[in-house]
C-alpha atoms as a PDB file:
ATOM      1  CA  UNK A   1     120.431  96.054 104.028  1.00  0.00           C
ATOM      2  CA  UNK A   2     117.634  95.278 101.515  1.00  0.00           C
ATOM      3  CA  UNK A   3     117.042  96.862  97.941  1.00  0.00           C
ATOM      4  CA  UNK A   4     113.615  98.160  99.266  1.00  0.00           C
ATOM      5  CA  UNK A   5     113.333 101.883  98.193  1.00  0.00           C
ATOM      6  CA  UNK A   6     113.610 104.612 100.650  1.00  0.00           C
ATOM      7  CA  UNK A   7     110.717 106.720 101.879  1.00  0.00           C
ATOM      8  CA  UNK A   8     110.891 109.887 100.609  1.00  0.00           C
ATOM      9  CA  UNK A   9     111.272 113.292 102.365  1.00  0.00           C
ATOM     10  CA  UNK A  10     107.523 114.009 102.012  1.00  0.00           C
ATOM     11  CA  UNK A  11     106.828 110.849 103.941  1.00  0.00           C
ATOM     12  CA  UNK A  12     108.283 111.743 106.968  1.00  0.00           C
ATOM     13  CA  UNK A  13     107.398 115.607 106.828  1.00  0.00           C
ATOM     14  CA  UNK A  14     104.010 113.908 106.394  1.00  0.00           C
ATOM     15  CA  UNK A  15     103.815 111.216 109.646  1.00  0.00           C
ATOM     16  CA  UNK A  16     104.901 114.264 111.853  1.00  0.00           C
ATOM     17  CA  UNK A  17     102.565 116.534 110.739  1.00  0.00           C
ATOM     18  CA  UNK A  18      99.949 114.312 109.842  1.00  0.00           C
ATOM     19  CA  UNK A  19     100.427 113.557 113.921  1.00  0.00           C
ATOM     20  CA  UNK A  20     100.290 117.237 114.556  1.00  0.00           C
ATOM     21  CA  UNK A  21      97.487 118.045 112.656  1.00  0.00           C
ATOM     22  CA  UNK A  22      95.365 115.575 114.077  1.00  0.00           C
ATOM     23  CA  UNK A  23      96.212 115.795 117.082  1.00  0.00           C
ATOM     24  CA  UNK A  24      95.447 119.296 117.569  1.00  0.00           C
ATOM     25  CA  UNK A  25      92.221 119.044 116.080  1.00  0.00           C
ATOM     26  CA  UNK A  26      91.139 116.393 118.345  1.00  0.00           C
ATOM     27  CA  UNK A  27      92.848 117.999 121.597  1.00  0.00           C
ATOM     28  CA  UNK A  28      89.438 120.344 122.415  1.00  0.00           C
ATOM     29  CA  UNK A  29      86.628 117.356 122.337  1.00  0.00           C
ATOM     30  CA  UNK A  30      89.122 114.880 123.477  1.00  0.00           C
ATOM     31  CA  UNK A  31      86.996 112.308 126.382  1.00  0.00           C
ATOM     32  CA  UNK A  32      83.981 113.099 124.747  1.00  0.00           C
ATOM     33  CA  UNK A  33      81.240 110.658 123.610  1.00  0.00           C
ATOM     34  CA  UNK A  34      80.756 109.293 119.886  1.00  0.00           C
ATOM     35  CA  UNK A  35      76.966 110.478 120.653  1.00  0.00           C
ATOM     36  CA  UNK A  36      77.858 113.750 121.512  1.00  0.00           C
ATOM     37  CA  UNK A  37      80.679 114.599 119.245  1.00  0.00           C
ATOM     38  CA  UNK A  38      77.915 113.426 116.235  1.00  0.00           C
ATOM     39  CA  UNK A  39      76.139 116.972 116.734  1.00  0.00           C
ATOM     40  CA  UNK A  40      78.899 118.829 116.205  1.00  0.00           C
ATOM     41  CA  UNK A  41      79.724 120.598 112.455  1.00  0.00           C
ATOM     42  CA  UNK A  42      83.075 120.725 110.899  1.00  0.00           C
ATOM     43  CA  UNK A  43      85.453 118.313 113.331  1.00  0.00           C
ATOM     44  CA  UNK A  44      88.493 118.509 110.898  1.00  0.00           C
ATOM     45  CA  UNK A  45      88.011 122.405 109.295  1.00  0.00           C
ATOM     46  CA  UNK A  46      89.815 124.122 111.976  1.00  0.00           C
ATOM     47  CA  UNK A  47      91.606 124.251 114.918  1.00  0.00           C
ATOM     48  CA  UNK A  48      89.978 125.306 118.462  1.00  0.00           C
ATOM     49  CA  UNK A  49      91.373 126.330 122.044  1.00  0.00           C
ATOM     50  CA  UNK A  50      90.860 124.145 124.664  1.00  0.00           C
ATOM     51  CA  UNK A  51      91.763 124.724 128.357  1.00  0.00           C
ATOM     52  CA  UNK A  52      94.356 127.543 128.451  1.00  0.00           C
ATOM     53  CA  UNK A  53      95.914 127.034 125.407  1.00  0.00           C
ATOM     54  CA  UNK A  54      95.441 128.798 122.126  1.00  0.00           C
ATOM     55  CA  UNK A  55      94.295 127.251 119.189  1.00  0.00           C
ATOM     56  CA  UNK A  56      96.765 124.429 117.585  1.00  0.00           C
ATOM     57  CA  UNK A  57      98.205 123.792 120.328  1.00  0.00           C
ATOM     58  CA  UNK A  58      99.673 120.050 120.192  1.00  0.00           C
ATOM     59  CA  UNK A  59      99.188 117.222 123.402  1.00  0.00           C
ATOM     60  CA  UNK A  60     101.677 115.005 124.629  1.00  0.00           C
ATOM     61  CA  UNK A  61     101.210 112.692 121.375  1.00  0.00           C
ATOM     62  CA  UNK A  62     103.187 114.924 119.332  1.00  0.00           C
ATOM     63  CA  UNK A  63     105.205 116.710 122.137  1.00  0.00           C
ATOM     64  CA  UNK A  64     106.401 112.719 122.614  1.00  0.00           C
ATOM     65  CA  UNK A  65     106.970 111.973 119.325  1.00  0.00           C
ATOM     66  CA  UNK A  66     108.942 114.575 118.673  1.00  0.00           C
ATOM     67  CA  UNK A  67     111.141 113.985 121.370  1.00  0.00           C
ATOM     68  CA  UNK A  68     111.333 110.390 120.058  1.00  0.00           C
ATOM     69  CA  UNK A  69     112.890 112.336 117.112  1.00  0.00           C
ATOM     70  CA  UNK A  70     115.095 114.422 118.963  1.00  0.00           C
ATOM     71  CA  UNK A  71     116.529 111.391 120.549  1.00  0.00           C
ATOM     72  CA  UNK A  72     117.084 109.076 117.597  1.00  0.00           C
ATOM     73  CA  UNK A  73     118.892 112.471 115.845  1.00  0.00           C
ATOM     74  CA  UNK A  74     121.051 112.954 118.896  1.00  0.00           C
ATOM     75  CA  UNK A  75     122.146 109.612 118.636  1.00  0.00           C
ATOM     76  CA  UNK A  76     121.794 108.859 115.162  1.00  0.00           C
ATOM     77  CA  UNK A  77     120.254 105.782 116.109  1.00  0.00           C
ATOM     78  CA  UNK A  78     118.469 104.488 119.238  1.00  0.00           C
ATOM     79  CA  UNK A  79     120.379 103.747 121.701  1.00  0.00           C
ATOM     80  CA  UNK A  80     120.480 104.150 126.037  1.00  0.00           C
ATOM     81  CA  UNK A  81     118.991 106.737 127.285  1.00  0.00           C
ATOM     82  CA  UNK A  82     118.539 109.526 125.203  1.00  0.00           C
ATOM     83  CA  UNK A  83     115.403 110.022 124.406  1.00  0.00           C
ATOM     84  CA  UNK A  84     114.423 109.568 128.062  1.00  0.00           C
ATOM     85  CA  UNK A  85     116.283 112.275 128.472  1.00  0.00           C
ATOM     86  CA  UNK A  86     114.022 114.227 125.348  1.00  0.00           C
ATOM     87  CA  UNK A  87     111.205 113.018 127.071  1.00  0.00           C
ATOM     88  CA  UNK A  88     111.973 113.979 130.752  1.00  0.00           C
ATOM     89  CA  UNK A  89     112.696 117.592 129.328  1.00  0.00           C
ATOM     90  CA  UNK A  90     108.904 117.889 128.813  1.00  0.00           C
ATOM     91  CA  UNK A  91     108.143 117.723 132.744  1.00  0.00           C
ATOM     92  CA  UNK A  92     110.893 119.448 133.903  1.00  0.00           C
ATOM     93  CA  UNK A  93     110.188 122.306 131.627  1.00  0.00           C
ATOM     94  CA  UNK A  94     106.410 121.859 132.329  1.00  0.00           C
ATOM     95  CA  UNK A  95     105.761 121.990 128.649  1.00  0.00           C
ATOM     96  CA  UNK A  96     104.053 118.420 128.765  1.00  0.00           C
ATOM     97  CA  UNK A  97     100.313 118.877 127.704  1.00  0.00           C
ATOM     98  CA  UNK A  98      97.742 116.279 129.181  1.00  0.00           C
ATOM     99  CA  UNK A  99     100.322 113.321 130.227  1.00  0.00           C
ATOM    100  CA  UNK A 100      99.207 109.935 131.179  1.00  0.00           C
ATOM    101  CA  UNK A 101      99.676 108.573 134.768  1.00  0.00           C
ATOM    102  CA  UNK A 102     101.715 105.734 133.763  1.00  0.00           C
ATOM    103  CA  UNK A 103     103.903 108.244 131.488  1.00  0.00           C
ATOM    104  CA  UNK A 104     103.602 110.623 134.635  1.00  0.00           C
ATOM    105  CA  UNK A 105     105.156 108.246 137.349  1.00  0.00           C
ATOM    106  CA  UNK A 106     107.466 106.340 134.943  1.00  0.00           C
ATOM    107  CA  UNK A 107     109.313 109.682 134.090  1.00  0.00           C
ATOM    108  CA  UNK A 108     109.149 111.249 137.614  1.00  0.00           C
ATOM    109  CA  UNK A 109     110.918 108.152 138.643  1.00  0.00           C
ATOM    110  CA  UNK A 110     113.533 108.845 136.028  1.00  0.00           C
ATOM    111  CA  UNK A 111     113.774 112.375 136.500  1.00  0.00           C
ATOM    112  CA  UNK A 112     114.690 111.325 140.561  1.00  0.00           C
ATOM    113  CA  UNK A 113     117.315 109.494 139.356  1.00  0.00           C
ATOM    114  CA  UNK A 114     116.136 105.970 138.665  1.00  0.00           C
ATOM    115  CA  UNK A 115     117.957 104.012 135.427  1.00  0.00           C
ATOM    116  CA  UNK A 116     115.901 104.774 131.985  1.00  0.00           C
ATOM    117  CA  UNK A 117     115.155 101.002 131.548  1.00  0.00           C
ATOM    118  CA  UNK A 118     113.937 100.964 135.377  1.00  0.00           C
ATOM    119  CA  UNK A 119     112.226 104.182 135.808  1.00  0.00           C
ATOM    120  CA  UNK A 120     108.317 102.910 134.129  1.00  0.00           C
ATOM    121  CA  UNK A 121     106.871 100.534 137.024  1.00  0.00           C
ATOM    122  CA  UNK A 122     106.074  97.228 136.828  1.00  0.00           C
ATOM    123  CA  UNK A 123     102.324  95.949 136.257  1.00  0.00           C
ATOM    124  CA  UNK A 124     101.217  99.560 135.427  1.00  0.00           C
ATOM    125  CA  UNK A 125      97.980 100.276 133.461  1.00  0.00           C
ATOM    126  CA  UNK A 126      98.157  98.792 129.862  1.00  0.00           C
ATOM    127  CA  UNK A 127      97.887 102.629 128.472  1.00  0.00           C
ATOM    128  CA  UNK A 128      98.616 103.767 125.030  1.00  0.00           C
ATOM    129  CA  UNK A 129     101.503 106.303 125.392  1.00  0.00           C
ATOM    130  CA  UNK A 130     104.186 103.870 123.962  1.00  0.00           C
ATOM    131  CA  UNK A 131     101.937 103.374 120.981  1.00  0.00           C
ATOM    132  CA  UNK A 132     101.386 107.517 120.424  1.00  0.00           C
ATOM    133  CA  UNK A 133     104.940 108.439 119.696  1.00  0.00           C
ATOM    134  CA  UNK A 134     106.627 105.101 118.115  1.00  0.00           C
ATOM    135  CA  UNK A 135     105.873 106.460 114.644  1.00  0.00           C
ATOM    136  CA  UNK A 136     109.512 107.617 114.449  1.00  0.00           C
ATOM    137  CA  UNK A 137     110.709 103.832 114.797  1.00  0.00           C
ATOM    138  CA  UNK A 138     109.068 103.125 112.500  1.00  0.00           C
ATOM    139  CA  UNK A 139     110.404 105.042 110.201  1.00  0.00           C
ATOM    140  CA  UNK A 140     113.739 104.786 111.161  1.00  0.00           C
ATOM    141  CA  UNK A 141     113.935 100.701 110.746  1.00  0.00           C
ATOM    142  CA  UNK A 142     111.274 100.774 108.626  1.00  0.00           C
ATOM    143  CA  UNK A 143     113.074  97.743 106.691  1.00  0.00           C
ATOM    144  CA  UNK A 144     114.607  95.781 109.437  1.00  0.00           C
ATOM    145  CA  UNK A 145     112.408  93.814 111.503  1.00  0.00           C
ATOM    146  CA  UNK A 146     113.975  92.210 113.938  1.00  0.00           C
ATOM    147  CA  UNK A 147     116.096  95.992 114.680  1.00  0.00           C
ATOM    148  CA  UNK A 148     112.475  97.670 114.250  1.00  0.00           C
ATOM    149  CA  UNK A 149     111.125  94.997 117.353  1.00  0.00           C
ATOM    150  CA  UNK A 150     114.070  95.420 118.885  1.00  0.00           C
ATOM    151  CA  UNK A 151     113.961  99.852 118.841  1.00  0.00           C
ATOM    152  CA  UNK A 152     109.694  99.736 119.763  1.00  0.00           C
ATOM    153  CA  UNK A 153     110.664  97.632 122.631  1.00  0.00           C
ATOM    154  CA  UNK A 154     113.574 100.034 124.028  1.00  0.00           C
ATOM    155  CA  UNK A 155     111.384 103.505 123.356  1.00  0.00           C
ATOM    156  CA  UNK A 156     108.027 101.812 124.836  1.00  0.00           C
ATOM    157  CA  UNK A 157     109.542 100.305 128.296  1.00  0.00           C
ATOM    158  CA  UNK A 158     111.206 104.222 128.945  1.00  0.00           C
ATOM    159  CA  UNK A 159     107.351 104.663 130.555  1.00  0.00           C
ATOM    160  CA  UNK A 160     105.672 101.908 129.742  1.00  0.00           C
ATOM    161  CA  UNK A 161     106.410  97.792 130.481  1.00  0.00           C
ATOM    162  CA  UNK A 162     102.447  96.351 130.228  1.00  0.00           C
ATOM    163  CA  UNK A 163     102.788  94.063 127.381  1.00  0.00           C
ATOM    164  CA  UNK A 164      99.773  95.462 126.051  1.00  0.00           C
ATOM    165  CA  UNK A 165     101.057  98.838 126.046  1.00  0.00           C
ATOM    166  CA  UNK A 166     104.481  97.299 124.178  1.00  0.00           C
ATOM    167  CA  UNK A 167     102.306  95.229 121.430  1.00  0.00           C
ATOM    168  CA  UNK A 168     100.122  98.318 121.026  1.00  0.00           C
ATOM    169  CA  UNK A 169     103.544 100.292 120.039  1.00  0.00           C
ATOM    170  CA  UNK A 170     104.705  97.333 118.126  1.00  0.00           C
ATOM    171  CA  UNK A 171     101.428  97.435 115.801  1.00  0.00           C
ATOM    172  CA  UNK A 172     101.729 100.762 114.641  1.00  0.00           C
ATOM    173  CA  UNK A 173     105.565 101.367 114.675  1.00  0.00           C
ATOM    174  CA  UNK A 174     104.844  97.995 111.979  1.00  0.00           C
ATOM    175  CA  UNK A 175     102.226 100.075 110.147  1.00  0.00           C
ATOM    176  CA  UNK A 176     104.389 102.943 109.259  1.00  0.00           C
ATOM    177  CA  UNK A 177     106.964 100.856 108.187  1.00  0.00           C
ATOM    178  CA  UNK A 178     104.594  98.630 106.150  1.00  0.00           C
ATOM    179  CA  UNK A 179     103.102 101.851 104.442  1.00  0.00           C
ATOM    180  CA  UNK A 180     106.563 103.389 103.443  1.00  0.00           C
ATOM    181  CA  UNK A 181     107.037 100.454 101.488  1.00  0.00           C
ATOM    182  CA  UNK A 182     103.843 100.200  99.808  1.00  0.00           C
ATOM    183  CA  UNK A 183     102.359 102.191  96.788  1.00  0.00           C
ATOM    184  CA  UNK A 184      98.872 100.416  97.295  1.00  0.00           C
ATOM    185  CA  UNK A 185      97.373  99.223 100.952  1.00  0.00           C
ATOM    186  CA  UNK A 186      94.943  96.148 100.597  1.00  0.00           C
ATOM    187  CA  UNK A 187      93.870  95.745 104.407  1.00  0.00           C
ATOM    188  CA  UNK A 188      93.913  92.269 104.809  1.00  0.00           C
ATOM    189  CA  UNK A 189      97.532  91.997 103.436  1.00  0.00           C
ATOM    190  CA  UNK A 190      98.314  94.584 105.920  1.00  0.00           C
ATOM    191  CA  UNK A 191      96.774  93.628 108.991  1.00  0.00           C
ATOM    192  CA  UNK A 192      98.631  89.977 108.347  1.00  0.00           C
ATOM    193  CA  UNK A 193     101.944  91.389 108.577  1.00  0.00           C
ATOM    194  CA  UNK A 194     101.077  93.181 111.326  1.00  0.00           C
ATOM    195  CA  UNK A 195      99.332  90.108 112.856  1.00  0.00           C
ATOM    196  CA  UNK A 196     102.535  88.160 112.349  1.00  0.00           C
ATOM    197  CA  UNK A 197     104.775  91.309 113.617  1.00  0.00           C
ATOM    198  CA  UNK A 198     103.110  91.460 116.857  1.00  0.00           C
ATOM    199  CA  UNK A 199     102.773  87.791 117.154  1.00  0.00           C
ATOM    200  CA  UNK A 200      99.938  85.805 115.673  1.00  0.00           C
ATOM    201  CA  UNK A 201      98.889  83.559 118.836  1.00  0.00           C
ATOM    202  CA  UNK A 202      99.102  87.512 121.219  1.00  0.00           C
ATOM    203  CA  UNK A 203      95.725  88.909 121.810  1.00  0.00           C
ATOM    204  CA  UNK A 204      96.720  92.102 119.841  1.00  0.00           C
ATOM    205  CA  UNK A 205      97.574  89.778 116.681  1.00  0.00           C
ATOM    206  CA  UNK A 206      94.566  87.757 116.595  1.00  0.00           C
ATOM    207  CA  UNK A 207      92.340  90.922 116.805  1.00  0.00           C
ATOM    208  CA  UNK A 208      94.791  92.372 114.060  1.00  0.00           C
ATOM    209  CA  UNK A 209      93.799  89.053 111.477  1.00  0.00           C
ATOM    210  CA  UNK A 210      89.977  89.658 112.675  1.00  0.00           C
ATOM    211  CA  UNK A 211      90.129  93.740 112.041  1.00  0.00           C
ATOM    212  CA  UNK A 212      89.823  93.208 107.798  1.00  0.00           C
ATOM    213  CA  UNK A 213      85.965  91.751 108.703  1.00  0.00           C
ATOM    214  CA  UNK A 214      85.127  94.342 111.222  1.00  0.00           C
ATOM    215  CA  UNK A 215      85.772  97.169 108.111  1.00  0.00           C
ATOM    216  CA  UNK A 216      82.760  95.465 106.046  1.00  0.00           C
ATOM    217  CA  UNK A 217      80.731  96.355 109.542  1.00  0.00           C
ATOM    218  CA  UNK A 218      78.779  99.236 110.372  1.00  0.00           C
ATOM    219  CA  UNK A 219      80.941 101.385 111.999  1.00  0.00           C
ATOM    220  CA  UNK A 220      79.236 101.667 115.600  1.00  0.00           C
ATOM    221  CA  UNK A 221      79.622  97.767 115.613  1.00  0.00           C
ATOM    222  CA  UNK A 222      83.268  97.738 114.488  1.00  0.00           C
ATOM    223  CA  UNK A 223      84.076 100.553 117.279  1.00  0.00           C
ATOM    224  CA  UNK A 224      82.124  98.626 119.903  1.00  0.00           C
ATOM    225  CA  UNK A 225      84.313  95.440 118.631  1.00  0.00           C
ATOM    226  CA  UNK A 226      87.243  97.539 118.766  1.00  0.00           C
ATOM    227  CA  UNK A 227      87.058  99.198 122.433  1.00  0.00           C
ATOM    228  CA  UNK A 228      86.669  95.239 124.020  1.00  0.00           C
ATOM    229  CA  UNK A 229      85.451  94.690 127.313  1.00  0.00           C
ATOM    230  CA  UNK A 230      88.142  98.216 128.200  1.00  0.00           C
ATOM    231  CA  UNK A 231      86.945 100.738 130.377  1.00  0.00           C
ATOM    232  CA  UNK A 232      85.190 103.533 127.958  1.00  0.00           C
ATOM    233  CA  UNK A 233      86.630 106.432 128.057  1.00  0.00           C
ATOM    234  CA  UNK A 234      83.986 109.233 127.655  1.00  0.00           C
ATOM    235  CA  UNK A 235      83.263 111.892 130.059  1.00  0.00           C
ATOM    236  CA  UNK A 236      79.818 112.532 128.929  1.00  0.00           C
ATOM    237  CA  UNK A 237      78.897 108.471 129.045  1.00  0.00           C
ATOM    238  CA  UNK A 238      78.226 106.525 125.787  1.00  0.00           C
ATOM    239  CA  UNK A 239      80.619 104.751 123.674  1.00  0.00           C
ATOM    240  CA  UNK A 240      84.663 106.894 123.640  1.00  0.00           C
ATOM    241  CA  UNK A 241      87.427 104.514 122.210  1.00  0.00           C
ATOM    242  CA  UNK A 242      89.420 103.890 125.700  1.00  0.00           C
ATOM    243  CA  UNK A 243      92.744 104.958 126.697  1.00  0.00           C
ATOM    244  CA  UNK A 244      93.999 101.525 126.629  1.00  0.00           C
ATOM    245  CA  UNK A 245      96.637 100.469 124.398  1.00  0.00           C
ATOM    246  CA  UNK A 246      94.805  97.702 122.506  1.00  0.00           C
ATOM    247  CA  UNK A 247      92.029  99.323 121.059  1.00  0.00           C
ATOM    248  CA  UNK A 248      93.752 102.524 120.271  1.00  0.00           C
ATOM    249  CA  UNK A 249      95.695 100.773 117.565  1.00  0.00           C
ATOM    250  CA  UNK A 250      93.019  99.219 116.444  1.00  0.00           C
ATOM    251  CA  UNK A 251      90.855 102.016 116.145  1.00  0.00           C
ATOM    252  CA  UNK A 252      93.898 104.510 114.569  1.00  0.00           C
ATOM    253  CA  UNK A 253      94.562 101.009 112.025  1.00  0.00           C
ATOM    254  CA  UNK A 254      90.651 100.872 111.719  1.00  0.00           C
ATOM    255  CA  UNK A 255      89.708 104.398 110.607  1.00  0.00           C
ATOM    256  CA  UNK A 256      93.264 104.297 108.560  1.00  0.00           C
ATOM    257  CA  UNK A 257      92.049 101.491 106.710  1.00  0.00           C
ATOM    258  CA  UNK A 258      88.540 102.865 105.495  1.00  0.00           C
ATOM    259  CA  UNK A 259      90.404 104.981 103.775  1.00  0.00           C
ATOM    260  CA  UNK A 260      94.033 104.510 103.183  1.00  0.00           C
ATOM    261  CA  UNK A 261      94.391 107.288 100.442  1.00  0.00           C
ATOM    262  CA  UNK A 262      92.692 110.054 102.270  1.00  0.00           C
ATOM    263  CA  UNK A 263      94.177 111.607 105.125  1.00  0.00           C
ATOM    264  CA  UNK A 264      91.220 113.660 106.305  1.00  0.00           C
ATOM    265  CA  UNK A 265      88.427 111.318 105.939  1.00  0.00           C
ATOM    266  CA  UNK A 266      90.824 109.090 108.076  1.00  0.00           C
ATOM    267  CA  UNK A 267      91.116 111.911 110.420  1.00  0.00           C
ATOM    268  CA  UNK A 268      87.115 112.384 110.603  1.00  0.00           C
ATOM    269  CA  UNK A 269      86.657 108.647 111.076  1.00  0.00           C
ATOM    270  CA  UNK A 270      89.116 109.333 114.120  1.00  0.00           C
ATOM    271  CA  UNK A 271      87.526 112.372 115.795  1.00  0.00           C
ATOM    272  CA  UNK A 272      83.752 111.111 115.619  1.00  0.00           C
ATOM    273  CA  UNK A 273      84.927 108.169 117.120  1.00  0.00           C
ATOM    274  CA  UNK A 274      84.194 109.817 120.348  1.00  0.00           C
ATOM    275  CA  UNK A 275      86.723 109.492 123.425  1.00  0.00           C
ATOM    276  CA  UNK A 276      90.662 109.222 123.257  1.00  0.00           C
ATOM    277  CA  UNK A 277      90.475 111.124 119.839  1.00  0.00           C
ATOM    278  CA  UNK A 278      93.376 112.957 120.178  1.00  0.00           C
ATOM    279  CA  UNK A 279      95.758 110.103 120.583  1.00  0.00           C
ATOM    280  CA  UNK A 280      93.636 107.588 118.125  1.00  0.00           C
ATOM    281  CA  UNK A 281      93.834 110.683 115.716  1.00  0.00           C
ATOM    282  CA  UNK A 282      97.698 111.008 115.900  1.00  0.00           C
ATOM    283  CA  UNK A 283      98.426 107.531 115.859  1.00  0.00           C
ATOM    284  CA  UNK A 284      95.831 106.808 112.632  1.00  0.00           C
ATOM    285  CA  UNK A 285      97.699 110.260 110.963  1.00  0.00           C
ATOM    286  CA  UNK A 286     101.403 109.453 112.034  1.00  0.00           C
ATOM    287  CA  UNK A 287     100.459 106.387 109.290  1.00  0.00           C
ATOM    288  CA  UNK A 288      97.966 107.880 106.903  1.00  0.00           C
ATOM    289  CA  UNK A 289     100.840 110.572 106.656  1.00  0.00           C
ATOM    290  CA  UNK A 290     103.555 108.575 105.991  1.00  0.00           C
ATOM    291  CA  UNK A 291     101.649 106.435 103.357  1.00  0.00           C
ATOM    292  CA  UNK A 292     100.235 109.593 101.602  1.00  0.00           C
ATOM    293  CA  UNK A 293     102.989 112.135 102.073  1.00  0.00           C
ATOM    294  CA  UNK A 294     102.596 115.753 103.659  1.00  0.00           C
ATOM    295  CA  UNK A 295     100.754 117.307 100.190  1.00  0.00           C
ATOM    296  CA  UNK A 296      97.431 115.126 101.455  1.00  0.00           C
ATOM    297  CA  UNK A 297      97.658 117.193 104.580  1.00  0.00           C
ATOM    298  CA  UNK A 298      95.731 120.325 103.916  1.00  0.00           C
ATOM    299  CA  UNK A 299      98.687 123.211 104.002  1.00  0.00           C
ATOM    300  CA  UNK A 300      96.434 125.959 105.853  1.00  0.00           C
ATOM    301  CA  UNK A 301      95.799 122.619 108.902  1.00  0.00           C
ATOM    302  CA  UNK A 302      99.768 122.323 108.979  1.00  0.00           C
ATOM    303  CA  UNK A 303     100.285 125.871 109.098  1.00  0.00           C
ATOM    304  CA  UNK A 304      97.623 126.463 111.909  1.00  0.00           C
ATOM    305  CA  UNK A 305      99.607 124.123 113.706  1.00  0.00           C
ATOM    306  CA  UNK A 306     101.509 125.857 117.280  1.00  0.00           C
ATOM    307  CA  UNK A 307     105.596 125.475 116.255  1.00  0.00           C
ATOM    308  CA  UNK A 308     104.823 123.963 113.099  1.00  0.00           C
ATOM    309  CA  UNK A 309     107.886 125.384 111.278  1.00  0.00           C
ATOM    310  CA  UNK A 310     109.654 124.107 114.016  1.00  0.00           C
ATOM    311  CA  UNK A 311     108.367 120.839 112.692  1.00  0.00           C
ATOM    312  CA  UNK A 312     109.163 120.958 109.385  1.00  0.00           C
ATOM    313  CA  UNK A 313     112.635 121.653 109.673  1.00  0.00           C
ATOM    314  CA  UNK A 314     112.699 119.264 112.470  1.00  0.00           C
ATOM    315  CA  UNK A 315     111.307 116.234 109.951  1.00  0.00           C
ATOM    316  CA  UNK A 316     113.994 117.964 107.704  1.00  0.00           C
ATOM    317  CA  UNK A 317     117.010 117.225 109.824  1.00  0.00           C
ATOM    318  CA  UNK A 318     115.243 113.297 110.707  1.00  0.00           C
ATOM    319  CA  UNK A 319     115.349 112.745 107.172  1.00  0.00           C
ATOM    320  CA  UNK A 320     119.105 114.281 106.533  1.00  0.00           C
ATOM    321  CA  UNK A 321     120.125 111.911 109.984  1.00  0.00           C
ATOM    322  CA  UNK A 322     118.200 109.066 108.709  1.00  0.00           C
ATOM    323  CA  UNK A 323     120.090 109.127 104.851  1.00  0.00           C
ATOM    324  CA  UNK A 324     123.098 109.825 106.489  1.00  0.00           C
ATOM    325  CA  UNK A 325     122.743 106.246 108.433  1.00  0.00           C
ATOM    326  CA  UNK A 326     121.723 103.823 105.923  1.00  0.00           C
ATOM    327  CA  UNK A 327     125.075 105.174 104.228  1.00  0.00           C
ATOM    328  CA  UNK A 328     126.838 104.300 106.741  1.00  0.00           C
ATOM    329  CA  UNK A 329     125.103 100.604 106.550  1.00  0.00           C
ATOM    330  CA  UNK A 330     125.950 100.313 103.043  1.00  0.00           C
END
């Protein structure tokens, strides 16, 4: 145990729903280009449908990360294979909204009876859907790193084992339990923890020490710095921030970082970033909304939000679960 002060109540109402929110807004131009997503008015003022769902309707960012929730409260910690289990209740329900292929096969394999720790296949793409829904972990250890490495690494390899796709996870499950413990976020102070988290000499940590430069950039040079030599992910062609696990956290860190005390101009930098907005959007509000607290989150966004009372007293019982086990440390 340390004497580092809790996060408070607000904090964790706010990295759900700061998830929520943002993911739902970026859900409808999701795969889209930067170019194209530039002509459009009003990204962040409200919710849209897309497909055949109604308007705030959440992806599998937040469906995820809420079953990471559900899993770490059944257990009151994380542990075996719970929150598998929360996870393969998405498919089998066929609630799961726009899943991954490596998420796909890792849980159909689980669901057909293979171990939780075996089910996610070898050598599989290096996709971000650890990364979307560690948020959680990070909260939950947010003060004990080598338990914090040790939790990203267990909820990541449940559908995804590319060591990409685990560093990715590490990253921002780091960042929210950086921000928690920080009233003021100066970047480069930041992104060296996180550099040293992930591992300084990993490709992940060395582009984490470079990312306080790229902010001083223009931002079309810091995205194209950001997506790599990664497939672009776009559907209309031009620059999208790819699907891949690496420069999703750095894009979600990057557009946190412009501005660390404003949730929604984090959130625009996110959505005009043009491809896997969605997910870069969660991720980058998971930690804007931790740091900040739920009251930066506009109320009428969270409201708008499909099952977001659901949510709230969802974050609720987290929090209760999560005071309840650092007593029991003590």
């Amino acid at each position: 145990m340390t004497d580092t002060p809790l996060p408070r109540l607000d904090q964790f109402v706010g990295c759900l729903m700061g998830c929520a929110v943002a993911d739902s807004l970026g859900a409808p131009i999701e795969g889209q280009s930067r170019e194209h997503i530039a002509t459009i008015k009003n990204v962040t003022s409200e919710f849209l449908p897309f497909r055949e769902y109604e308007a705030g309707q959440v992806t599998d960012d937040t469906q995820l990360t809420i079953a990471a929730i559900k899993g770490i409260i059944r257990d009151a910690g994380i542990s075996d294979d719970t929150i598998a289990d929360e996870i393969s209740q998405l498919w089998i329900t066929k609630e799961i909204v726009g899943a991954g292929p490596v998420a796909h096969r890792a849980v159909n394999n689980y669901i057909d009876g293979k171990p939780w720790d075996q089910a996610a296949e070898e050598g599989d793409l290096a996709l971000n859907g650890a990364a979307m829904r560690i948020s959680p972990v990070g909260l939950w250890a947010f003060d004990h790193p080598e338990a914090l490495a040790t939790d990203v690494h267990t909820v990541s390899i449940i559908t995804h084992k590319h060591p990409e796709s685990i560093a990715a996870a590490q990253a921002i499950a780091a960042a929210v339990a950086y921000v928690v413990q920080h009233d003021h976020i100066e970047s480069s102070a930041m992104c060296q923890s996180l550099s040293a988290f992930v591992g300084e000499d990993t490709k992940l940590g060395q582009l984490l020490a470079e990312l306080p430069q790229w902010l001083k950039l223009p931002e079309d040079e810091a995205l194209k710095l950001i997506a790599g030599d990664y497939p672009l992910f776009a559907k209309e062609g031009d620059f999208g921030v790819p699907v891949s696990g690496i420069p999703t956290a750095l894009a979600a860190l990057y557009a946190f970082l412009q501005s660390p005390d404003d949730y929604m101009a984090t959130i625009e930098t996110t959505l005009r970033a043009g491809g896997d907005v969605d997910t870069v959007g969660a991720i980058a509000g998971a930690v804007s909304g931790a740091f900040n607290g739920a009251d930066a989150i506009p109320q009428h966004l969270q409201a708008g939000v499909k099952d977001s009372d659901a949510m709230l007293k969802l974050a609720r019982e987290f929090y209760e679960v999560f005071l309840k086990n650092r007593d029991r440390l003590t």
